[in-house]
N, C-alpha and C. Protein backbone atom coordinates (compact mmCIF):
# COMPACT_ATOMS: atom_id res chain seq x y z
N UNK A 1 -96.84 20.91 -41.90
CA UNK A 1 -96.35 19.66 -42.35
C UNK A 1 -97.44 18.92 -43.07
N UNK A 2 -97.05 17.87 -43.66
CA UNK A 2 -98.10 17.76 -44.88
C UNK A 2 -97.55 16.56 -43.95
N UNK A 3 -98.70 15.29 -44.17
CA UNK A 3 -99.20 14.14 -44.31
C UNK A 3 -98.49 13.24 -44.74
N UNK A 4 -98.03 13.04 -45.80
CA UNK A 4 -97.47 12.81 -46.37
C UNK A 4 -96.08 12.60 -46.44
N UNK A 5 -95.01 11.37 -46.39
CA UNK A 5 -94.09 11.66 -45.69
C UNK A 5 -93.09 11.60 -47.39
N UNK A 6 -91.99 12.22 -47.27
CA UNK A 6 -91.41 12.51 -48.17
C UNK A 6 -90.41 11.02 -48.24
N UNK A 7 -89.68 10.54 -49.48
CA UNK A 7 -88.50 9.48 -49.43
C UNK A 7 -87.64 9.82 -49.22
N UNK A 8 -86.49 9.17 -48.26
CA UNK A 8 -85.39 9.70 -48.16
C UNK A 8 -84.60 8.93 -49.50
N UNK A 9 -83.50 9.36 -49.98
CA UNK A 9 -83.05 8.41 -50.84
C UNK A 9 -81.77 7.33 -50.14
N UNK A 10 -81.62 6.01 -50.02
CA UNK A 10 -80.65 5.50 -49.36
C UNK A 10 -80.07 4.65 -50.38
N UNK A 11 -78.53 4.67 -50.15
CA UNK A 11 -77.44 4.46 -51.13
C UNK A 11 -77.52 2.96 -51.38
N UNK A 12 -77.30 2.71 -52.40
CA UNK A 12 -77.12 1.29 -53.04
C UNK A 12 -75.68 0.85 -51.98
N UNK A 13 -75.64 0.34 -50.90
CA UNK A 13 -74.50 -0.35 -50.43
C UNK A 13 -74.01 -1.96 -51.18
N UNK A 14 -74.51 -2.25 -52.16
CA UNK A 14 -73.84 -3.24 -53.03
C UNK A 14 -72.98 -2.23 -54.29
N UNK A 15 -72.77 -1.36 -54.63
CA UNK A 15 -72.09 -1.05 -54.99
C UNK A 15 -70.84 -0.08 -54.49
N UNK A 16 -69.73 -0.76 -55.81
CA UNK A 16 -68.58 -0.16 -54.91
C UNK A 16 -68.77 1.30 -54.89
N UNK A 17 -67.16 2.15 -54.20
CA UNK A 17 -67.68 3.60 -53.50
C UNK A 17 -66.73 4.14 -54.48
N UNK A 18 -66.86 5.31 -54.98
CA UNK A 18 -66.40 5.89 -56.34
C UNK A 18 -64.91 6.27 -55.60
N UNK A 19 -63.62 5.93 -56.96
CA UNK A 19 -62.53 6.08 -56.62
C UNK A 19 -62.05 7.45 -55.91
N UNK A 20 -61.04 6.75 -54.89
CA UNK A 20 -60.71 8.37 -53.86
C UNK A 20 -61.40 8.92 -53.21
N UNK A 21 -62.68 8.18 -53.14
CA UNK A 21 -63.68 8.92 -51.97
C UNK A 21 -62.92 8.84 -50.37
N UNK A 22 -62.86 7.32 -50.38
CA UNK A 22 -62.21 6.52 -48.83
C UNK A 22 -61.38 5.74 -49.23
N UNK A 23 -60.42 5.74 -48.01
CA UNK A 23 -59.01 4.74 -48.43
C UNK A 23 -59.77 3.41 -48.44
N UNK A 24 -58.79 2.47 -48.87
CA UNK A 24 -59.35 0.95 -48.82
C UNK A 24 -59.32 0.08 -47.62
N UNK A 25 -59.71 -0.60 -46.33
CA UNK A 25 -59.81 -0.69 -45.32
C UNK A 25 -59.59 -2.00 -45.57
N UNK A 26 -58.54 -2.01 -44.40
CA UNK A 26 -57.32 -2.79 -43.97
C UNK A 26 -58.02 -4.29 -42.95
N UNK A 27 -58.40 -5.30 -43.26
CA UNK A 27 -58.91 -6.25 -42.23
C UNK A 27 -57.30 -6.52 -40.96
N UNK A 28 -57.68 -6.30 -39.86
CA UNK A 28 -56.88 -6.49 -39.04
C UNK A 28 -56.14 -7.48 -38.53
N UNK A 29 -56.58 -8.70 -39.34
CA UNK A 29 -55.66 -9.93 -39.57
C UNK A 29 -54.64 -9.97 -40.15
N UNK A 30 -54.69 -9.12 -41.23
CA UNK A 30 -53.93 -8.82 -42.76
C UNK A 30 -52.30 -8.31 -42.30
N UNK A 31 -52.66 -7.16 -41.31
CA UNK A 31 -51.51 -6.96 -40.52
C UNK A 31 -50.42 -7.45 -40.10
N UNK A 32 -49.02 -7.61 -40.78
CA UNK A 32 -48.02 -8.60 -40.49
C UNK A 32 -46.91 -7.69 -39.92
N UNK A 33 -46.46 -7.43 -38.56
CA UNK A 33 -45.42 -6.46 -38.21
C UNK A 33 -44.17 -7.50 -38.59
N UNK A 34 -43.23 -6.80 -38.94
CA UNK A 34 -42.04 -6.80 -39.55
C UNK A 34 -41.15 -7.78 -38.51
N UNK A 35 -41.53 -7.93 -37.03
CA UNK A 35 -40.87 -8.49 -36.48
C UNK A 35 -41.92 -9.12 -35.64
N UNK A 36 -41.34 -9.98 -34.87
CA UNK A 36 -42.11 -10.99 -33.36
C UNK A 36 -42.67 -9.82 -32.27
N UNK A 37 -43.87 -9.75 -32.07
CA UNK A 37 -44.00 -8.72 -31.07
C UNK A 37 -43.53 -9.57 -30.05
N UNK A 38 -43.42 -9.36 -28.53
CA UNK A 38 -42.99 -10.09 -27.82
C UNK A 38 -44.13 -9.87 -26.93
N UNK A 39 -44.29 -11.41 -26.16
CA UNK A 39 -45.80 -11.62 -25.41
C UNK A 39 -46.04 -10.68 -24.46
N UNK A 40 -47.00 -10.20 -23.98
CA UNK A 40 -46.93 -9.41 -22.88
C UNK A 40 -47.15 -10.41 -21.43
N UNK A 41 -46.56 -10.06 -20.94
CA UNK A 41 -46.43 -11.17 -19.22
C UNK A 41 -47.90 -10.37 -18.45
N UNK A 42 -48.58 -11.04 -17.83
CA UNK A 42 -49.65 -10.50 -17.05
C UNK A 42 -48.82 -10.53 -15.37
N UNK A 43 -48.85 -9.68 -14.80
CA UNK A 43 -47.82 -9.76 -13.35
C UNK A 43 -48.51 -10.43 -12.31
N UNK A 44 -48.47 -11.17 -11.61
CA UNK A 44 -49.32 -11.91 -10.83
C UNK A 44 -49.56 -11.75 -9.32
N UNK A 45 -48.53 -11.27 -8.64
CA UNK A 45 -48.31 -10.03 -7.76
C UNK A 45 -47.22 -10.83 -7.27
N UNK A 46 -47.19 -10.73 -5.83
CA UNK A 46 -45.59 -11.66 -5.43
C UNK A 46 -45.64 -12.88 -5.14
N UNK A 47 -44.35 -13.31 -5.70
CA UNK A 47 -43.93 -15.09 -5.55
C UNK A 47 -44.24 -15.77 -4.42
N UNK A 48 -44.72 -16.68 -4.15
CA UNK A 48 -45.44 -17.36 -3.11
C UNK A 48 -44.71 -17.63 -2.27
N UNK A 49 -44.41 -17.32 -1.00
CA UNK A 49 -43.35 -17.30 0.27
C UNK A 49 -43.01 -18.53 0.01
N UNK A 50 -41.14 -18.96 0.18
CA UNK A 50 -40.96 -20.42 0.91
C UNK A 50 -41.55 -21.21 1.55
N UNK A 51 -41.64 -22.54 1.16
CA UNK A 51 -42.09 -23.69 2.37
C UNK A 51 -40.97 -23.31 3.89
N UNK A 52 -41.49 -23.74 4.53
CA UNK A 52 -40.84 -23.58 5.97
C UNK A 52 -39.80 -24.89 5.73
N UNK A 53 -38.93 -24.57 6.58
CA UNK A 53 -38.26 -26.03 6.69
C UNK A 53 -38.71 -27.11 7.60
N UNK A 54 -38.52 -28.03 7.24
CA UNK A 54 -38.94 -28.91 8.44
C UNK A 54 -38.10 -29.08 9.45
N UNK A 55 -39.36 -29.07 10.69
CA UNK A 55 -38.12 -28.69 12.26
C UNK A 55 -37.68 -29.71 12.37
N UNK A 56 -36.60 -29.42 12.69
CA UNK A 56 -34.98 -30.56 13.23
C UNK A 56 -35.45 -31.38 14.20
N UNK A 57 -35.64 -32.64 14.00
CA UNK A 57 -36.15 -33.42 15.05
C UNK A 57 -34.28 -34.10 15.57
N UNK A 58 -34.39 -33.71 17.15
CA UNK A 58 -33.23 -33.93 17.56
C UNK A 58 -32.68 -35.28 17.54
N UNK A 59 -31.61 -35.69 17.02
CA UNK A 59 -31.75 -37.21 17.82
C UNK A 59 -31.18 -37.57 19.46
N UNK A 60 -31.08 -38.85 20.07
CA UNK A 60 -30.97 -39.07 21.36
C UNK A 60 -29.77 -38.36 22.05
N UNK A 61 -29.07 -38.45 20.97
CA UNK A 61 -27.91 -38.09 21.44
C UNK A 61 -27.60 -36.32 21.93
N UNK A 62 -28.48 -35.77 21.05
CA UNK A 62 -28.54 -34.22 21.64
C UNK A 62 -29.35 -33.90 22.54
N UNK A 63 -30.68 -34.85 22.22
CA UNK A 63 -31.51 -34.65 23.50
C UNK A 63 -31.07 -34.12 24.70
N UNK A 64 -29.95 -35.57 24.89
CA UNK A 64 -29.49 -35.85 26.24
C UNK A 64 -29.01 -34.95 26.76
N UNK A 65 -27.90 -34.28 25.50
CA UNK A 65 -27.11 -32.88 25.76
C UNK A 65 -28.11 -31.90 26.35
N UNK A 66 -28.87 -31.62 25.41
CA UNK A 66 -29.59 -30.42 25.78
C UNK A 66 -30.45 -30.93 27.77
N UNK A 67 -30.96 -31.69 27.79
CA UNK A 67 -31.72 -32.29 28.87
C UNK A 67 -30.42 -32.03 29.94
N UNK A 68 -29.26 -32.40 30.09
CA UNK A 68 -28.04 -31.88 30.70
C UNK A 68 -28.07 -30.72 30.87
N UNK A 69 -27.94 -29.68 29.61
CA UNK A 69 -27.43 -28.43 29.32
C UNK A 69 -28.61 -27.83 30.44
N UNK A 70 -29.75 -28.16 30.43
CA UNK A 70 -30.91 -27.28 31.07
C UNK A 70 -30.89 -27.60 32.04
N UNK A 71 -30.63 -28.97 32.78
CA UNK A 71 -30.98 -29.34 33.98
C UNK A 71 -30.07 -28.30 35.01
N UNK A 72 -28.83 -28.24 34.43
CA UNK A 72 -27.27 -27.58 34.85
C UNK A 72 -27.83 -25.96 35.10
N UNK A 73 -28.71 -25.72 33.99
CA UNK A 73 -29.19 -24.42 34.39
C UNK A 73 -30.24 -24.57 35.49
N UNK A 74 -31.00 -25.34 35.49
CA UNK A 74 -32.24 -25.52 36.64
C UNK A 74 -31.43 -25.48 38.02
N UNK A 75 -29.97 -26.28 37.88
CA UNK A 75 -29.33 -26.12 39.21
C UNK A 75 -28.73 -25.19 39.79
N UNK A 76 -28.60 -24.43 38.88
CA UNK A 76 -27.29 -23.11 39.25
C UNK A 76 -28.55 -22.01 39.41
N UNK A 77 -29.69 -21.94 39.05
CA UNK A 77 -30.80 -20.91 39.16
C UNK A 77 -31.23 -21.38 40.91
N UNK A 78 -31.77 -22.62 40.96
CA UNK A 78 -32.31 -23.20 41.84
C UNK A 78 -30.83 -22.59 43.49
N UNK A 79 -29.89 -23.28 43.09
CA UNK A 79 -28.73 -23.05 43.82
C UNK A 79 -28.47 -21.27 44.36
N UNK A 80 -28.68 -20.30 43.37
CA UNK A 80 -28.98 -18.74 43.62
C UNK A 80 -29.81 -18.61 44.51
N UNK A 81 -31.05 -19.12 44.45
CA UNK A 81 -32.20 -19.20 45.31
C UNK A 81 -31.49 -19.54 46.72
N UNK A 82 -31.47 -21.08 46.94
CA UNK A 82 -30.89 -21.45 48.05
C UNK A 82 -29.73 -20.64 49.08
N UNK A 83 -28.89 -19.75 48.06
CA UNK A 83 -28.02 -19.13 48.65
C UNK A 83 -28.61 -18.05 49.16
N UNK A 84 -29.60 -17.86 49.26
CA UNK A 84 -30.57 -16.73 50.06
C UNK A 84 -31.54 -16.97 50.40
N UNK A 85 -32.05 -18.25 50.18
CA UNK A 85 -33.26 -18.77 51.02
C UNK A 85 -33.49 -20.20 51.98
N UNK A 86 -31.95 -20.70 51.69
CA UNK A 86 -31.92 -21.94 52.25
C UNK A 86 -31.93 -22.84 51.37
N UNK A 87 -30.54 -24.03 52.23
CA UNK A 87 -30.72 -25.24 51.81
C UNK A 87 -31.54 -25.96 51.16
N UNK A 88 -33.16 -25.44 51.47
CA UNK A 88 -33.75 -26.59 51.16
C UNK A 88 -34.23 -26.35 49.47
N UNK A 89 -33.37 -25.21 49.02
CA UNK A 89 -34.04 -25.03 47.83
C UNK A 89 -33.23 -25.50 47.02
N UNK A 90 -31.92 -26.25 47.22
CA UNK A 90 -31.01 -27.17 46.55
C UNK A 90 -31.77 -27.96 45.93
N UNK A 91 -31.19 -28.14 44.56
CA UNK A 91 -31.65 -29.45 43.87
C UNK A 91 -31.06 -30.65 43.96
N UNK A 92 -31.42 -31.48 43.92
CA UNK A 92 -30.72 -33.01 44.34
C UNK A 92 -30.92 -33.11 42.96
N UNK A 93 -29.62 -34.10 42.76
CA UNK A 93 -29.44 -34.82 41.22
C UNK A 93 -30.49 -35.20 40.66
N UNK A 94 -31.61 -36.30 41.38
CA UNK A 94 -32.66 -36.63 40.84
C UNK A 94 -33.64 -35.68 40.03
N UNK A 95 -33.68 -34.53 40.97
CA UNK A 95 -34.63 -33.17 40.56
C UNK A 95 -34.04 -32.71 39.43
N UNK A 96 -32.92 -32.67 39.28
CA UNK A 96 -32.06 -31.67 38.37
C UNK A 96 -32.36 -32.03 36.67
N UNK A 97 -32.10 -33.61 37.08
CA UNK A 97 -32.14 -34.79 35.67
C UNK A 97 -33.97 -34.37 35.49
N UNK A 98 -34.27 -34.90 36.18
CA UNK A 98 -36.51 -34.42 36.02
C UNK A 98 -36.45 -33.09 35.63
N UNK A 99 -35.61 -32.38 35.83
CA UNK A 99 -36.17 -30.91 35.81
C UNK A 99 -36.23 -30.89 33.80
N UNK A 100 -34.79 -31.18 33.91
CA UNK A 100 -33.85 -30.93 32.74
C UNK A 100 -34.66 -32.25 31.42
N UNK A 101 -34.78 -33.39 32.17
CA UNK A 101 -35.49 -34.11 31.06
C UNK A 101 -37.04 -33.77 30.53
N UNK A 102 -37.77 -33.23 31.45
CA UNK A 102 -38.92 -32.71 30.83
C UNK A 102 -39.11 -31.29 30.48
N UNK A 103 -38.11 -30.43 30.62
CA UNK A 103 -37.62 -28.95 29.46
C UNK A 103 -36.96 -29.78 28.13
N UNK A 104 -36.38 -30.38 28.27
CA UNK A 104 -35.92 -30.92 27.14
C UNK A 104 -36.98 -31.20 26.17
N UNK A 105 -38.22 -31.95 26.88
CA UNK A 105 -39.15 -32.46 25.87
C UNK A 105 -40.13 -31.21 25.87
N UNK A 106 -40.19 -30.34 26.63
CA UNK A 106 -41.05 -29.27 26.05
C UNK A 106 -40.68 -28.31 25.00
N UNK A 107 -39.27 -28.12 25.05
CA UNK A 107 -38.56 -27.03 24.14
C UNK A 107 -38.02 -27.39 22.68
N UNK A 108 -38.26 -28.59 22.54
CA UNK A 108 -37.65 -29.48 21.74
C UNK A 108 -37.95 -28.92 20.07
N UNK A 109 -39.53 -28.63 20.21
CA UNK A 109 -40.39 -27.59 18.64
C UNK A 109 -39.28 -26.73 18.38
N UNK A 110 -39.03 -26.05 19.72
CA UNK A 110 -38.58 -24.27 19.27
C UNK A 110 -36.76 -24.46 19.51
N UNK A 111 -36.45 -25.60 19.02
CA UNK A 111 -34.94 -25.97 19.56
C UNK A 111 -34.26 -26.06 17.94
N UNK A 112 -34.82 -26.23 16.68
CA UNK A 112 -34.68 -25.71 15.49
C UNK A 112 -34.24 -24.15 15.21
N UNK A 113 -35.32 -23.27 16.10
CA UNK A 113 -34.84 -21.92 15.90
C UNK A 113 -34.05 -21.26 17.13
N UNK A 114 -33.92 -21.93 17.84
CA UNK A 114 -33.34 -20.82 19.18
C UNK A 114 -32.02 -21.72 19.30
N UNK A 115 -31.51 -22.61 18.75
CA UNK A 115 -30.37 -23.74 18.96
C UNK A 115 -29.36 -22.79 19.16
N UNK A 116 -29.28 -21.71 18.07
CA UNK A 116 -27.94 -21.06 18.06
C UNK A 116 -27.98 -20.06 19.04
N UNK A 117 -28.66 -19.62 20.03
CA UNK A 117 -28.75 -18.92 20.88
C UNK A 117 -28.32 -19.85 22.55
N UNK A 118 -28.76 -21.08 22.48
CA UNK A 118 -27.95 -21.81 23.79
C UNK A 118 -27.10 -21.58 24.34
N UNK A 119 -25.54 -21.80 23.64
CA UNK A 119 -24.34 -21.26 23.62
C UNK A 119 -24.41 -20.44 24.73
N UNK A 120 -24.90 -18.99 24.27
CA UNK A 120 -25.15 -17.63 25.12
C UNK A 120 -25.69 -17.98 26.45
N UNK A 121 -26.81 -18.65 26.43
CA UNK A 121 -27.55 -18.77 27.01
C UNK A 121 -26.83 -19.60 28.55
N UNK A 122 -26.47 -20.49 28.31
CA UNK A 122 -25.56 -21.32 29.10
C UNK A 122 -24.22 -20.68 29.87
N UNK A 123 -23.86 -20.08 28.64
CA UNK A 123 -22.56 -19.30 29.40
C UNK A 123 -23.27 -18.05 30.31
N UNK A 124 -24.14 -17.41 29.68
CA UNK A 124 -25.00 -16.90 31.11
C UNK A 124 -25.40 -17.71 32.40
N UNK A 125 -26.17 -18.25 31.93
CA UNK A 125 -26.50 -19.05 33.48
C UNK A 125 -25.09 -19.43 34.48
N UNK A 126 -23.84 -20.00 34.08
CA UNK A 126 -22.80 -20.39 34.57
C UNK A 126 -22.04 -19.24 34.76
N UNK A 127 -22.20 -18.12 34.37
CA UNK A 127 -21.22 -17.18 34.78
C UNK A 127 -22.37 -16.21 35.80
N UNK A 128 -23.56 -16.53 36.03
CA UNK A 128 -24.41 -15.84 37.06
C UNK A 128 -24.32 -16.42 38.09
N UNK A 129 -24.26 -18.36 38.29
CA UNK A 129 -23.89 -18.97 38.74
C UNK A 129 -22.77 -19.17 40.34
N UNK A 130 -21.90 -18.28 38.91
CA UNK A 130 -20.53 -18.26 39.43
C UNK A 130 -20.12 -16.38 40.18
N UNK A 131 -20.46 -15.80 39.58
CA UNK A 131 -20.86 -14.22 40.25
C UNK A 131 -21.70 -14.04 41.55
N UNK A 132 -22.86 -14.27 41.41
CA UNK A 132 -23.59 -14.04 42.41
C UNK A 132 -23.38 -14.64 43.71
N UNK A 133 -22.90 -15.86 44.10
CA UNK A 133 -22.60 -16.10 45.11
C UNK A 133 -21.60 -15.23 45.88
N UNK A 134 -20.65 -14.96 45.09
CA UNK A 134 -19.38 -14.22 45.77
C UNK A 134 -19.55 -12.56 45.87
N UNK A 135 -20.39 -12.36 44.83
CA UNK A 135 -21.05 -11.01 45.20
C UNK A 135 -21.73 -10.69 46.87
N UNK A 136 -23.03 -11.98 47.11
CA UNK A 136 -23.81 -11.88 47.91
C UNK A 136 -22.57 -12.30 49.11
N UNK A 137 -21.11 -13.14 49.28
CA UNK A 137 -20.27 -13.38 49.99
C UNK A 137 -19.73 -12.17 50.95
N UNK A 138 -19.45 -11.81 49.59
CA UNK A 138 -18.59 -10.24 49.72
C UNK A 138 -19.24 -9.13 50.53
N UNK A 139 -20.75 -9.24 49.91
CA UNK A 139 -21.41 -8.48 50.51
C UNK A 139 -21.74 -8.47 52.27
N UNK A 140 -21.43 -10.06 52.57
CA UNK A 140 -21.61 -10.51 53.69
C UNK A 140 -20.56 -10.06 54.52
N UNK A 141 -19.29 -10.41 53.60
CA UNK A 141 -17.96 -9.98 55.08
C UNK A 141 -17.97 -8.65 54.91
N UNK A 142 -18.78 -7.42 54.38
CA UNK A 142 -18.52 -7.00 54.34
C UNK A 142 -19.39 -5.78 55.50
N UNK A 143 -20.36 -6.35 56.05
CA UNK A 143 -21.37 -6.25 56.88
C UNK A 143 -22.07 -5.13 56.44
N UNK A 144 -22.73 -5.55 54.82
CA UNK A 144 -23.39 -4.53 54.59
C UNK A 144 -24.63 -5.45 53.32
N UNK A 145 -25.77 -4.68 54.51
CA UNK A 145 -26.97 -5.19 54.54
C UNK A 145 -27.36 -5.45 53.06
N UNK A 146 -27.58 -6.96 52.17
CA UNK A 146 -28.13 -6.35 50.91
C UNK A 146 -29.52 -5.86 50.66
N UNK A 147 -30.00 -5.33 49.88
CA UNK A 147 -31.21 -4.58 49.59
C UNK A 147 -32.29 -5.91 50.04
N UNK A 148 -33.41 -5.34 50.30
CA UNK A 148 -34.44 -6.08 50.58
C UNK A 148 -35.42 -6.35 49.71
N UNK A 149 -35.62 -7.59 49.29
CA UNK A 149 -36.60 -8.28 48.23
C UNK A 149 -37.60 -8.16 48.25
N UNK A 150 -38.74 -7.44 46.99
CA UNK A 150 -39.63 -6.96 47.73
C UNK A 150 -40.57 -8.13 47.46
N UNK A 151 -41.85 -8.17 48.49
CA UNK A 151 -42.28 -9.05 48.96
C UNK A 151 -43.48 -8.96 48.31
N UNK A 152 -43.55 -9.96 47.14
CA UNK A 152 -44.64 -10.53 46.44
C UNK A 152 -45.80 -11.12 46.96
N UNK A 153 -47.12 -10.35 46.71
CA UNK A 153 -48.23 -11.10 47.73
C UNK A 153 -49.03 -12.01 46.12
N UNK A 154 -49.23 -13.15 46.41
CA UNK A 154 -50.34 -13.91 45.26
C UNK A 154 -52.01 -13.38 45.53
N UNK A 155 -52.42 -13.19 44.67
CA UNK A 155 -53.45 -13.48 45.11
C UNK A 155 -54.61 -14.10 45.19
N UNK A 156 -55.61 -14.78 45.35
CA UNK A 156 -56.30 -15.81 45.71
C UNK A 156 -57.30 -15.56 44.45
């Protein structure tokens, strides 16, 4: 190699490029499609869940119902008891109304979603109410021993 470095020759780029060499190049603005492209939507993923509804604040008047409706159950549960453990597990009216007025005010949040389930709920309690005594009756004249409860120890 010699020393000496040889010229390369480089093209006059101010002049134009001899006809038919290269097509004539298109600025990409210039571009007018024949019709509206239509926007492209970016997908955003899924629609933002419903607001909740706001819970049903009862007024007095259902309260009361419901504070009834439960107490009636506190008595007929309480009353099952008694019929196998004694009198003394009867509820007196006073207890029944206390029982029933402060379920009322505890259940009251979840009384929006479980409302339509009461119904059921009630006609259970009153038809257990109403069964079990005459079951455990029956069972009595009938001098046959019912099963024995088994005996829950707490522990300390």
């Amino acid at each position: 190699m010699s020393e000496t470095a040889e010229a390369i020759p480089v093209p006059d780029l101010g002049t134009p490029a001899p006809e038919g060499a290269l097509p004539p190049v298109i600025e990409p603005d210039a571009i007018v499609p024949e019709y509206p492209r239509p926007r492209s939507r970016r997908r955003k993923g899924p629609p933002p869940p419903e607001p909740a509804p706001a819970p049903h604040v009862a007024n007095a008047e259902e309260k009361q119902a419901i504070a009834k409706a439960l107490g009636m159950g506190w008595r007929i549960l309480f009353q099952l008891v008694a019929s196998k453990r004694g009198e003394h597990w009867a509820l007196s009216e006073a207890d029944e109304t206390a029982l029933g007025n402060v379920w009322a005010d505890a259940l009251e949040p979840y009384l929006a979603t479980s409302a339509k389930y009461m119904p059921i709920a009630i006609a259970t309690l009153v038809t257990t109410g109403v069964v079990v005594p005459r079951v455990q009756q029956d069972a009595a004249l009938a001098g046959v021993a019912m099963p024995e409860q088994p005996k829950i120890e707490v522990m300390p």
